[in-house]
Protein backbone atom coordinates (compact mmCIF):
# COMPACT_ATOMS: atom_id res chain seq x y z
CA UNK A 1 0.00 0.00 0.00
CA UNK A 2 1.30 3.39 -1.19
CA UNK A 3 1.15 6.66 1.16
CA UNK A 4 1.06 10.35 -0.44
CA UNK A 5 1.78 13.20 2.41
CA UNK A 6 1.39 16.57 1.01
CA UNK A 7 2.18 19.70 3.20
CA UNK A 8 -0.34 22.18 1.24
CA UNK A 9 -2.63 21.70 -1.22
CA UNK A 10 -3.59 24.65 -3.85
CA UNK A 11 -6.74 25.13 -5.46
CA UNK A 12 -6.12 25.18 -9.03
CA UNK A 13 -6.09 29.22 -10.42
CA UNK A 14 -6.55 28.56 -14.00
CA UNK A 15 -8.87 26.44 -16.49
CA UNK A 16 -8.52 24.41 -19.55
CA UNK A 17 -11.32 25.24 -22.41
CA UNK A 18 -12.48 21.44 -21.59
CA UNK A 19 -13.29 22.84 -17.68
CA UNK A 20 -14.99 25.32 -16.43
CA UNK A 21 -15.68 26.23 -13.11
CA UNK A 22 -18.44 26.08 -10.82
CA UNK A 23 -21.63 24.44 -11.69
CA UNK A 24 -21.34 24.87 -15.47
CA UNK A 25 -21.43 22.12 -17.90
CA UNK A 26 -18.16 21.16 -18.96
CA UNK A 27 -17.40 21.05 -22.74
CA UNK A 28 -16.07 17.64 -22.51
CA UNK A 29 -19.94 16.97 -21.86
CA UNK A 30 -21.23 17.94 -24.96
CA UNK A 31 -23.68 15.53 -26.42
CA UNK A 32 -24.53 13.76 -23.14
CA UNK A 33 -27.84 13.76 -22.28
CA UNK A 34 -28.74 15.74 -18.84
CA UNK A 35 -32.57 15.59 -18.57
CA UNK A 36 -35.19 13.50 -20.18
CA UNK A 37 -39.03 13.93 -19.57
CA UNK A 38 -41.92 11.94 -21.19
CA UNK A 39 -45.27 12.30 -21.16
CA UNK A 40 -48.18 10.31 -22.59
CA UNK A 41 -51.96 11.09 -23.30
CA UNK A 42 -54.50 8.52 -24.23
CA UNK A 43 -57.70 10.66 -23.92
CA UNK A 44 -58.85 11.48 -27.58
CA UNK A 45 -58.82 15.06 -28.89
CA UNK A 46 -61.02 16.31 -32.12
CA UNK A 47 -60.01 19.70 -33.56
CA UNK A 48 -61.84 22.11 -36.39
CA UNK A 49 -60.26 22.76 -39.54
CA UNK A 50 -58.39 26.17 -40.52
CA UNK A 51 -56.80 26.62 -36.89
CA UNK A 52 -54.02 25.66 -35.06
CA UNK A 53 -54.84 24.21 -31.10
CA UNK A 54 -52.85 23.50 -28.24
CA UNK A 55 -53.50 19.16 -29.00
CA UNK A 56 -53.68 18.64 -24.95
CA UNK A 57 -51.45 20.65 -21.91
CA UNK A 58 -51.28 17.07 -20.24
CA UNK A 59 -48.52 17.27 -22.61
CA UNK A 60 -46.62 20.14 -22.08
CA UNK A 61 -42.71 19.69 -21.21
CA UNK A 62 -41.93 22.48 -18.39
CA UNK A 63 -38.28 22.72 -17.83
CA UNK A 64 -35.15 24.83 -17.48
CA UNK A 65 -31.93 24.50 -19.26
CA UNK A 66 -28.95 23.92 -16.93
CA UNK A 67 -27.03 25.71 -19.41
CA UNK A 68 -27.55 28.19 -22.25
CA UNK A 69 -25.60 26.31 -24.68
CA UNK A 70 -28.13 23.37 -23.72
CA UNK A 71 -30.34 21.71 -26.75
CA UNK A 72 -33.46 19.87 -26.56
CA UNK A 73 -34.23 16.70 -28.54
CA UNK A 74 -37.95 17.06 -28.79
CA UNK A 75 -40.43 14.00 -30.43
CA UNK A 76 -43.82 13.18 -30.66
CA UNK A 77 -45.74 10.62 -32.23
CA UNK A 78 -49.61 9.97 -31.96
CA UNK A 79 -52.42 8.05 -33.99
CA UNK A 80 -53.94 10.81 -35.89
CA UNK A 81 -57.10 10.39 -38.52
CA UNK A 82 -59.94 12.67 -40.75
CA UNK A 83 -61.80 11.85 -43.49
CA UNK A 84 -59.35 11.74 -46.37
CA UNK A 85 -57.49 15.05 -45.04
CA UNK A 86 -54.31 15.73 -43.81
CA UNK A 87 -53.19 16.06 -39.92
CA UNK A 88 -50.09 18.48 -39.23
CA UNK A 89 -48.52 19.21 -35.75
CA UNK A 90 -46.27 21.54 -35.23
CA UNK A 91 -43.40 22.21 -31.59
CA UNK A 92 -43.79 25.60 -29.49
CA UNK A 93 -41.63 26.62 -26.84
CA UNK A 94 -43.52 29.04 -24.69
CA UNK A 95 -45.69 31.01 -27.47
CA UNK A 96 -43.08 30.66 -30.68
CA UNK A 97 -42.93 27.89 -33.55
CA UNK A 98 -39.75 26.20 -33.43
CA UNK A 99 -38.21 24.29 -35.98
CA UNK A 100 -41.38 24.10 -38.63
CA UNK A 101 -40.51 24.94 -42.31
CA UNK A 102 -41.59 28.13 -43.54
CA UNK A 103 -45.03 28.69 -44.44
CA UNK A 104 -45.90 29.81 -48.45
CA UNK A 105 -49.47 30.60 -49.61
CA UNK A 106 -51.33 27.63 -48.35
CA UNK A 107 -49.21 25.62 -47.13
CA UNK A 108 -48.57 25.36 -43.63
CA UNK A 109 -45.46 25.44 -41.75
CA UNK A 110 -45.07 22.29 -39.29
CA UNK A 111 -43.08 19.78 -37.90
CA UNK A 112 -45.07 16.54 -38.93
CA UNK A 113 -47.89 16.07 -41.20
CA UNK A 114 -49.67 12.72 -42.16
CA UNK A 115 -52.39 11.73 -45.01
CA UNK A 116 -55.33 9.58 -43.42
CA UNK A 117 -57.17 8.47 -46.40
CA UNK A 118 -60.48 7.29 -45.76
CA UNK A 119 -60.43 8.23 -42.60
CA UNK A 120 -58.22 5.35 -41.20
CA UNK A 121 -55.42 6.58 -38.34
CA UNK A 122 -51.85 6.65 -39.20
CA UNK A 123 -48.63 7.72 -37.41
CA UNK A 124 -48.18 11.28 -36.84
CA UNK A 125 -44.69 12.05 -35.68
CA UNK A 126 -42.11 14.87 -35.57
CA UNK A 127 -39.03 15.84 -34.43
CA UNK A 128 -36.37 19.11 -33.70
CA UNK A 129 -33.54 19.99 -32.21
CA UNK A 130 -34.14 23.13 -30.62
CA UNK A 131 -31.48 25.80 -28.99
CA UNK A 132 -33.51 27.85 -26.73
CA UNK A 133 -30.50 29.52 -25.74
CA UNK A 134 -31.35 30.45 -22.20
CA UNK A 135 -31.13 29.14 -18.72
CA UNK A 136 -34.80 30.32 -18.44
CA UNK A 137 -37.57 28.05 -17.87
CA UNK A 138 -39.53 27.15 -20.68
CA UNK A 139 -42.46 25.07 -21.73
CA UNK A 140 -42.64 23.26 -24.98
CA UNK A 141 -46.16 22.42 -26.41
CA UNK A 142 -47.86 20.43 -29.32
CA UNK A 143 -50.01 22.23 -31.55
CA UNK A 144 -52.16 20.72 -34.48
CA UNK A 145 -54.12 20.95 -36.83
CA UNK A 146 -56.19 19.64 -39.66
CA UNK A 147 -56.82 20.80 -43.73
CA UNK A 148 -60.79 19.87 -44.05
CA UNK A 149 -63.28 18.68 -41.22
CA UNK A 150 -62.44 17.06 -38.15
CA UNK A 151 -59.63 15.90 -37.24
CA UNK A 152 -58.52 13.05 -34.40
CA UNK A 153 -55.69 12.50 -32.61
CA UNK A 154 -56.03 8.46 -30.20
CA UNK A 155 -58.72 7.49 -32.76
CA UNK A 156 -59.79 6.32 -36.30
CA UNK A 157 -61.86 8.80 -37.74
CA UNK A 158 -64.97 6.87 -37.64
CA UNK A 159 -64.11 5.43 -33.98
CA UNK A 160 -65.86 2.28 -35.34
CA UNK A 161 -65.94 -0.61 -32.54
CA UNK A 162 -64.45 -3.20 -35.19
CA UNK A 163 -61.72 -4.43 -36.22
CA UNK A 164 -61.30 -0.75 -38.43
CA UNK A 165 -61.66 1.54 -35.21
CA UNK A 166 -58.36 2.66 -33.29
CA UNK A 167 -57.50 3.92 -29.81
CA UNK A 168 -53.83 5.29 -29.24
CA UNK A 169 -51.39 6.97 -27.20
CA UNK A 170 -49.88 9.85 -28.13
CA UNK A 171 -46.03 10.43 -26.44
CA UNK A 172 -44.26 13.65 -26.13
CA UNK A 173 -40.60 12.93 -25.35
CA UNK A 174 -38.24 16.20 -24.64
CA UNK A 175 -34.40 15.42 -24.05
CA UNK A 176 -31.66 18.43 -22.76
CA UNK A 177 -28.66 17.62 -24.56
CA UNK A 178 -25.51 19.28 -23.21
CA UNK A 179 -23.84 22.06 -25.79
């Protein structure tokens, strides 16, 4: 068995660019991921055509970066449905669109669209990579929304007790990812 006897120790004065001190993320970390919350919703949700809506605030990811240069992984997937008609859903953190394309004449901006023809449900899903840049909390939501009618999200359109008819989950997955 060895034995080290020091008669001082010294803090250390100065700091690599892979350390920094105190309680910030070091860059060594980048790409690890820090925080990770889930949520899931199985309670179906019909929205009007022509109008964006909050899809459920069950959903909604409260959190606060542990570091400005922090991103956030976010994903969703749900069943979505409407006769013949497309289903889009789109990310906002607090009250601002994040990562959807841009929007030209009739065509929407979003993060995720899907085509349910004849009213059957498919898989709606999205994802971004978002840089909030700020240690500030912030809440990410879903939004959708649907081109003609009414449309579902945790059903088939008809909601048909038959083989045809669908009930889902719809997940909401939000990962910090050190910078």
């Amino acid at each position: 068995m060895s034995t080290l006897k020091v008669d001082t120790i010294s803090p250390k004065t100065s700091w690599t660019t892979d350390e920094i001190a105190g309680n910030t993320i070091k860059q060594s970390d980048a790409g690890k991921v820090l925080t990770v919350q889930s949520k899931s919703e199985a309670s179906v949700t019909g929205f009007s055509a022509d109008s964006w809506v909050l899809f459920n605030s069950s959903l909604d990811v409260t959190i606060t970066p542990q570091s400005s240069s922090s991103k956030f992984l976010l994903q969703f997937t749900a069943p979505a449905s409407a006769s013949s008609q497309r289903v889009y859903m789109k990310f906002v953190r607090d009250t601002t669109d994040v990562g959807g394309g841009g929007a030209s004449g009739s065509r929407e901006a979003c993060n995720g669209a899907t085509y349910t023809g004849g009213g059957a449900a498919e898989q709606l899903a999205g994802s971004y990579l978002d840089s909030p840049a700020t240690t500030s909390q912030i809440v990410y939501h879903v939004h959708v929304y649907c081109s003609s009618g009414t449309g579902y999200l945790n059903r088939s359109h008809e909601d048909s007790d038959n083989d045809g008819g669908i009930r889902g989950t719809a997940n909401f997955t939000v990962m910090e990812i050190a910078g």
